[in-house]
N, C-alpha and C. Protein backbone atom coordinates (compact mmCIF):
# COMPACT_ATOMS: atom_id res chain seq x y z
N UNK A 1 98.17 73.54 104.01
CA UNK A 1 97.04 73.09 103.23
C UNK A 1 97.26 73.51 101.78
N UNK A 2 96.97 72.75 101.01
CA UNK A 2 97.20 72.98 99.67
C UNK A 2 95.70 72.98 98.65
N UNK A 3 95.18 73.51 98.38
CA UNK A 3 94.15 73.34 97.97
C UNK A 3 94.17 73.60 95.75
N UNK A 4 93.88 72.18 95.10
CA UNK A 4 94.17 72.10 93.78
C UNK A 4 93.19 72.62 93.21
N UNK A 5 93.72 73.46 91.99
CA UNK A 5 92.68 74.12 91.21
C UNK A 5 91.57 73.56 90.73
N UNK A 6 91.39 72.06 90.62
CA UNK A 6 89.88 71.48 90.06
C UNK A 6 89.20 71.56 91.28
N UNK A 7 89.54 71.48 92.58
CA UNK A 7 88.65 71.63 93.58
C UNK A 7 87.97 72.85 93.71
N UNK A 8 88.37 73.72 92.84
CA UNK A 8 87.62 75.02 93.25
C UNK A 8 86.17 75.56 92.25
N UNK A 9 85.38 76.59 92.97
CA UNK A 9 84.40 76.48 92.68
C UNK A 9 84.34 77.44 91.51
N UNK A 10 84.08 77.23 90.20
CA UNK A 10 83.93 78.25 89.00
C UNK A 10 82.97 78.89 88.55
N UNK A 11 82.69 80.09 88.27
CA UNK A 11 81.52 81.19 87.72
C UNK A 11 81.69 81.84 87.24
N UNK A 12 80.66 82.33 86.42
CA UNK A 12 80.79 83.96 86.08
C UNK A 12 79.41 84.68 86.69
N UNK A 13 79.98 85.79 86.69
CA UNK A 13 78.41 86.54 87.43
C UNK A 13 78.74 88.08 86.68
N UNK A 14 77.85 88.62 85.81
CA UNK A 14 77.82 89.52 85.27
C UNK A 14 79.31 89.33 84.08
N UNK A 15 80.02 91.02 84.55
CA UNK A 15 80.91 90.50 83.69
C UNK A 15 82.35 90.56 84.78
N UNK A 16 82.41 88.93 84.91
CA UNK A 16 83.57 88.60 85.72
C UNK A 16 83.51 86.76 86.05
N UNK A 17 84.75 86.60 85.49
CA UNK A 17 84.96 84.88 85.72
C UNK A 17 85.32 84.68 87.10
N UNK A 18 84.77 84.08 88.01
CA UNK A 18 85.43 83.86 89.00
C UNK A 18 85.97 82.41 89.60
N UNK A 19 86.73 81.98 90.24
CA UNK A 19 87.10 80.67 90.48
C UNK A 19 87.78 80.62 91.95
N UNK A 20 86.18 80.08 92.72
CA UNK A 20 86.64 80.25 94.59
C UNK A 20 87.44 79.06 94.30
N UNK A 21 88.26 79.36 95.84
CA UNK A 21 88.99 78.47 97.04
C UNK A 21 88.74 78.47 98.23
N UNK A 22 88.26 77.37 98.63
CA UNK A 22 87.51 77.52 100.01
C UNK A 22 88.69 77.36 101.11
N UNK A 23 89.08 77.54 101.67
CA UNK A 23 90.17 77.47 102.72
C UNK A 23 89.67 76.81 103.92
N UNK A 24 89.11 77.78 104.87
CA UNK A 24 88.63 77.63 106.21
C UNK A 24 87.21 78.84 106.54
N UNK A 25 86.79 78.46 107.47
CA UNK A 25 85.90 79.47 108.04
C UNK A 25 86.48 80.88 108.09
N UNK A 26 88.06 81.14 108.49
CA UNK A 26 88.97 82.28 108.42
C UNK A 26 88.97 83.12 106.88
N UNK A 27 89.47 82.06 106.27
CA UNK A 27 89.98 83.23 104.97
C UNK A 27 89.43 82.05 103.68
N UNK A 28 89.04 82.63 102.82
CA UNK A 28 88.94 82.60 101.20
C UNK A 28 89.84 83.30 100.39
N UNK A 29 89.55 82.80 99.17
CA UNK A 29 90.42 83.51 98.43
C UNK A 29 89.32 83.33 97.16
N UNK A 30 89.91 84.13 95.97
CA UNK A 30 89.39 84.15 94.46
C UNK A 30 89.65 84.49 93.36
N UNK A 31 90.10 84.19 92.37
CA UNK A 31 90.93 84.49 90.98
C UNK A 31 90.04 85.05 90.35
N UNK A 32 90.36 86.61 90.07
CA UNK A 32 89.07 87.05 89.25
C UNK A 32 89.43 87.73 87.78
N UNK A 33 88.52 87.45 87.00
CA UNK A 33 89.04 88.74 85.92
C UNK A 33 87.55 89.14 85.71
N UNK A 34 87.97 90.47 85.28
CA UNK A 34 86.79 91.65 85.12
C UNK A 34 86.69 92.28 84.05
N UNK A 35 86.04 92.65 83.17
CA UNK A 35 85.91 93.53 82.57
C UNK A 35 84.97 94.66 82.15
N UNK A 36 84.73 95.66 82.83
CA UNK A 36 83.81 96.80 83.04
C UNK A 36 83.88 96.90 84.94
N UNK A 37 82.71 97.22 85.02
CA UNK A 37 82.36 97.99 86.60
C UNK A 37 81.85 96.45 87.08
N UNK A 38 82.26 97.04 88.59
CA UNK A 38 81.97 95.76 89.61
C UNK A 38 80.77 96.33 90.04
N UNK A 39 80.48 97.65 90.57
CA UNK A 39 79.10 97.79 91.36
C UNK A 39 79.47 97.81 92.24
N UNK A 40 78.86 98.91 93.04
CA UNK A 40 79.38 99.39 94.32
C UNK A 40 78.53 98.39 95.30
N UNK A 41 79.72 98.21 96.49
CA UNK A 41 79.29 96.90 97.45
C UNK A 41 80.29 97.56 98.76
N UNK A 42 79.83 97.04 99.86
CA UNK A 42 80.37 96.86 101.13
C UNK A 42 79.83 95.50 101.83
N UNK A 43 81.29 94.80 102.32
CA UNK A 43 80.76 93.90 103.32
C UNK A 43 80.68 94.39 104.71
N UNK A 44 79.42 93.76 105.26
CA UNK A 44 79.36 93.68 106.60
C UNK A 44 80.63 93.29 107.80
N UNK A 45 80.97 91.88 107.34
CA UNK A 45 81.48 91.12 108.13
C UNK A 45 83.35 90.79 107.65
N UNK A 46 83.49 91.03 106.44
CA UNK A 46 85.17 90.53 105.63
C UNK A 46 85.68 91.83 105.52
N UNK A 47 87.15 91.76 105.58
CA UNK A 47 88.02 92.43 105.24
C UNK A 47 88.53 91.61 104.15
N UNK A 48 89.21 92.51 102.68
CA UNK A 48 89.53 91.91 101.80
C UNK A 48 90.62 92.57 100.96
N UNK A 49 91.05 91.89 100.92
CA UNK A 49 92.53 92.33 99.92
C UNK A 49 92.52 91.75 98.57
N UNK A 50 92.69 92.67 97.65
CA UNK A 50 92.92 92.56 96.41
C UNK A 50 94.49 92.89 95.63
N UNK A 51 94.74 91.50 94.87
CA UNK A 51 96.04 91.84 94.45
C UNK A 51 96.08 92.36 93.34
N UNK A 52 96.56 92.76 92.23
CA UNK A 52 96.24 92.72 90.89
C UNK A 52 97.27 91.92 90.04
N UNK A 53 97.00 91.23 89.70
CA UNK A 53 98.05 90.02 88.41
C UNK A 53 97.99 91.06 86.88
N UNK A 54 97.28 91.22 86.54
CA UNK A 54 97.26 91.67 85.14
C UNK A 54 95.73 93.09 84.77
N UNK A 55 96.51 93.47 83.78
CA UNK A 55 95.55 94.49 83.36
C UNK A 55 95.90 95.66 84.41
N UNK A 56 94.83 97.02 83.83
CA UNK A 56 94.69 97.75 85.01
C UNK A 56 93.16 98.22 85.21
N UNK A 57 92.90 99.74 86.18
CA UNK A 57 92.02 99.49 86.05
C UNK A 57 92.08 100.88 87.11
N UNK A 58 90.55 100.71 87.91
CA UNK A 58 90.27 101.77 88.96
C UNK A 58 89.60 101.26 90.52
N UNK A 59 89.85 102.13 91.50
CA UNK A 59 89.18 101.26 92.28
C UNK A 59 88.67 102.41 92.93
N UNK A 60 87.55 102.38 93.87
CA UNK A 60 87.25 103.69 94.40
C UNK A 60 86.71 102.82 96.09
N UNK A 61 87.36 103.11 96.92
CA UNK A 61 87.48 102.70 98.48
C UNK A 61 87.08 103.72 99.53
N UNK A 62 85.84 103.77 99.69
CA UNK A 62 85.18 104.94 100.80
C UNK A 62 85.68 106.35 99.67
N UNK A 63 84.73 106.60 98.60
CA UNK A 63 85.06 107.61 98.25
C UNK A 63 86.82 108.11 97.90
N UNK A 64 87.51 107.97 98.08
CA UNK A 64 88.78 107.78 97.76
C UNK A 64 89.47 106.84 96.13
N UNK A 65 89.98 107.34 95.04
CA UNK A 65 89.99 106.90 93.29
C UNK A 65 91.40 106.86 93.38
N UNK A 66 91.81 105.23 92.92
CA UNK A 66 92.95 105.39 93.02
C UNK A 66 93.19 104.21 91.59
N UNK A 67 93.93 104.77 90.53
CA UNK A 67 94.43 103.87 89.45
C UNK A 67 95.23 102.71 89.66
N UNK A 68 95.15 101.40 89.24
CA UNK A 68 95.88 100.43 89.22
C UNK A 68 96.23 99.65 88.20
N UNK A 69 97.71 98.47 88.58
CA UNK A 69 98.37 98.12 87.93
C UNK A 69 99.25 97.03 88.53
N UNK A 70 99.39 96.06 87.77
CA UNK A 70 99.85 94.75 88.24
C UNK A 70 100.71 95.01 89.37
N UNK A 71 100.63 93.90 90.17
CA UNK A 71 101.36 94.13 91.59
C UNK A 71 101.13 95.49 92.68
N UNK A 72 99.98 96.17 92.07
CA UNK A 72 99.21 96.68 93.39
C UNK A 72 98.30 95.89 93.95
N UNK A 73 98.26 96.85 95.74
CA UNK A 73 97.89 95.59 96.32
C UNK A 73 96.74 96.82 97.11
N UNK A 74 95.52 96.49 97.11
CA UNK A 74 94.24 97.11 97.87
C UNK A 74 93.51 96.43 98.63
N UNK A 75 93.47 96.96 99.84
CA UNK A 75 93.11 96.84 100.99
C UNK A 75 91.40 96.94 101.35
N UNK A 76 90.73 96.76 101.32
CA UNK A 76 89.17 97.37 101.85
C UNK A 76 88.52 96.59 103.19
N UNK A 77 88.22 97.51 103.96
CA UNK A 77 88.35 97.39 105.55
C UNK A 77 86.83 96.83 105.36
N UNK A 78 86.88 95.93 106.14
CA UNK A 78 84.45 95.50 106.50
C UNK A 78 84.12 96.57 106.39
N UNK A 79 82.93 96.97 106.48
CA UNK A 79 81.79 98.23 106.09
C UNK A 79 82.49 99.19 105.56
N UNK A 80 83.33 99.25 104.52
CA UNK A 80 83.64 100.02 103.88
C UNK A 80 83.43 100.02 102.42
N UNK A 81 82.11 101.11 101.66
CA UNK A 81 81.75 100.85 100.51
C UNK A 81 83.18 101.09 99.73
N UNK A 82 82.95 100.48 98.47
CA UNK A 82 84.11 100.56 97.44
C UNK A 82 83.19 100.09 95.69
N UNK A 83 84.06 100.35 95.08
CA UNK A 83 83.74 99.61 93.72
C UNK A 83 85.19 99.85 92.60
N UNK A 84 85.13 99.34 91.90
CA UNK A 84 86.48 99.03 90.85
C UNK A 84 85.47 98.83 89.43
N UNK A 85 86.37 99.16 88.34
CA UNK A 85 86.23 98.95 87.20
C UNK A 85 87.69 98.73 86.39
N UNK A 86 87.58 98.32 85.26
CA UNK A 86 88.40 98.21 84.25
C UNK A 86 88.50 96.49 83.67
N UNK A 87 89.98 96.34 83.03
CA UNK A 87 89.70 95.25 82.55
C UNK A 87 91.13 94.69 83.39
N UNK A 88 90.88 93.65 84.30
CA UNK A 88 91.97 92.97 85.33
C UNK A 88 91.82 91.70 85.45
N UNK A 89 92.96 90.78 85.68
CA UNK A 89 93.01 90.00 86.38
C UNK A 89 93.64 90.10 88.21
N UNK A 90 93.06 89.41 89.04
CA UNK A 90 93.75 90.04 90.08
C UNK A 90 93.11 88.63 91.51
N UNK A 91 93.97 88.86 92.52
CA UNK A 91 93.76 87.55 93.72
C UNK A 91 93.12 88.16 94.48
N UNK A 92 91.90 87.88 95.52
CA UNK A 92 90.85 88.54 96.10
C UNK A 92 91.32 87.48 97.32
N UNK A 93 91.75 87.90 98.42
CA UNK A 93 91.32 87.24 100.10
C UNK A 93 90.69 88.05 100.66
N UNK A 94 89.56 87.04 101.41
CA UNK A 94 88.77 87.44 102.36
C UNK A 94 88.62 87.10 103.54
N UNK A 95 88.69 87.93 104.53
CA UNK A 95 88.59 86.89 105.97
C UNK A 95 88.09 87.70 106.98
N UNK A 96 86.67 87.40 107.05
CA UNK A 96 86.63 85.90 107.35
C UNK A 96 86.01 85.08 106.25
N UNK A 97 85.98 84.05 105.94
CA UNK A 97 85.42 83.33 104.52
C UNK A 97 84.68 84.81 103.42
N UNK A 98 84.29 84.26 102.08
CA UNK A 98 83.39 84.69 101.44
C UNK A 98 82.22 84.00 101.60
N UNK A 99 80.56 85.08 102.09
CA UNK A 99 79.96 84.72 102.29
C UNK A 99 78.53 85.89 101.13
N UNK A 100 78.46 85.43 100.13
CA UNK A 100 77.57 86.43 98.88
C UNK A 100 76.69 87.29 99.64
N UNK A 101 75.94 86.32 100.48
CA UNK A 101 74.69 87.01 101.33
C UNK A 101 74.94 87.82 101.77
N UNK A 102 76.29 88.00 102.18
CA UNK A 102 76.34 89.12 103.37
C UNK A 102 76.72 90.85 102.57
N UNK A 103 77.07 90.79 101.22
CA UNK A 103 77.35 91.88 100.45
C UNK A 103 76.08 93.22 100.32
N UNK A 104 76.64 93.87 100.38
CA UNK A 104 75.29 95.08 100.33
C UNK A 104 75.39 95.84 98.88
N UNK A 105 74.70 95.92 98.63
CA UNK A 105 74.83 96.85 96.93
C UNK A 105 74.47 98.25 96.83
């Protein structure tokens, strides 16, 4: 499956551009860039991997602070709170889909 960049869905929400890809019910994906704090969140239901393309930054995963930099790759398990800051670009999969509702703050 190939899915083209005008098909995808574009935003910003606070401070972060985002631009979904809907895949399947299984996995999403999302091109993000950030700059400042994300806000601490846990999903219920996704496991999600974050790549980083550019910039660096911080991420903090169940209490655990770990610095980043292009071509790290972070892991965050379902119900596991986390939050990140800095200024990044970076690839977000989720699976099972991204679903907003289901995020806890």
């Amino acid at each position: 499956m190939f899915i083209k960049h005008k098909d995808t869905n574009k935003k910003e929400v606070r401070n972060m551009k985002i631009a979904e890809y809907k895949m399947n019910k299984n996995f999403s994906g999302s091109l993000i860039e950030i700059d400042g704090d994300h806000g601490e969140t846990k999903s219920p239901r996704e496991d999600r991997i974050y790549f980083v393309l550019e910039g660096s930054g911080k991420f903090i995963v169940d209490g655990e602070e770990r610095q980043v930099v292009p071509n790290d790759l972070v892991f965050v398990p379902k119900n596991t709170p986390y939050n990140m800051n800095g200024k990044m670009k970076y690839f977000l999969v989720h699976s099972p889909e991204f679903k907003p509702q289901s995020d806890i703050s």
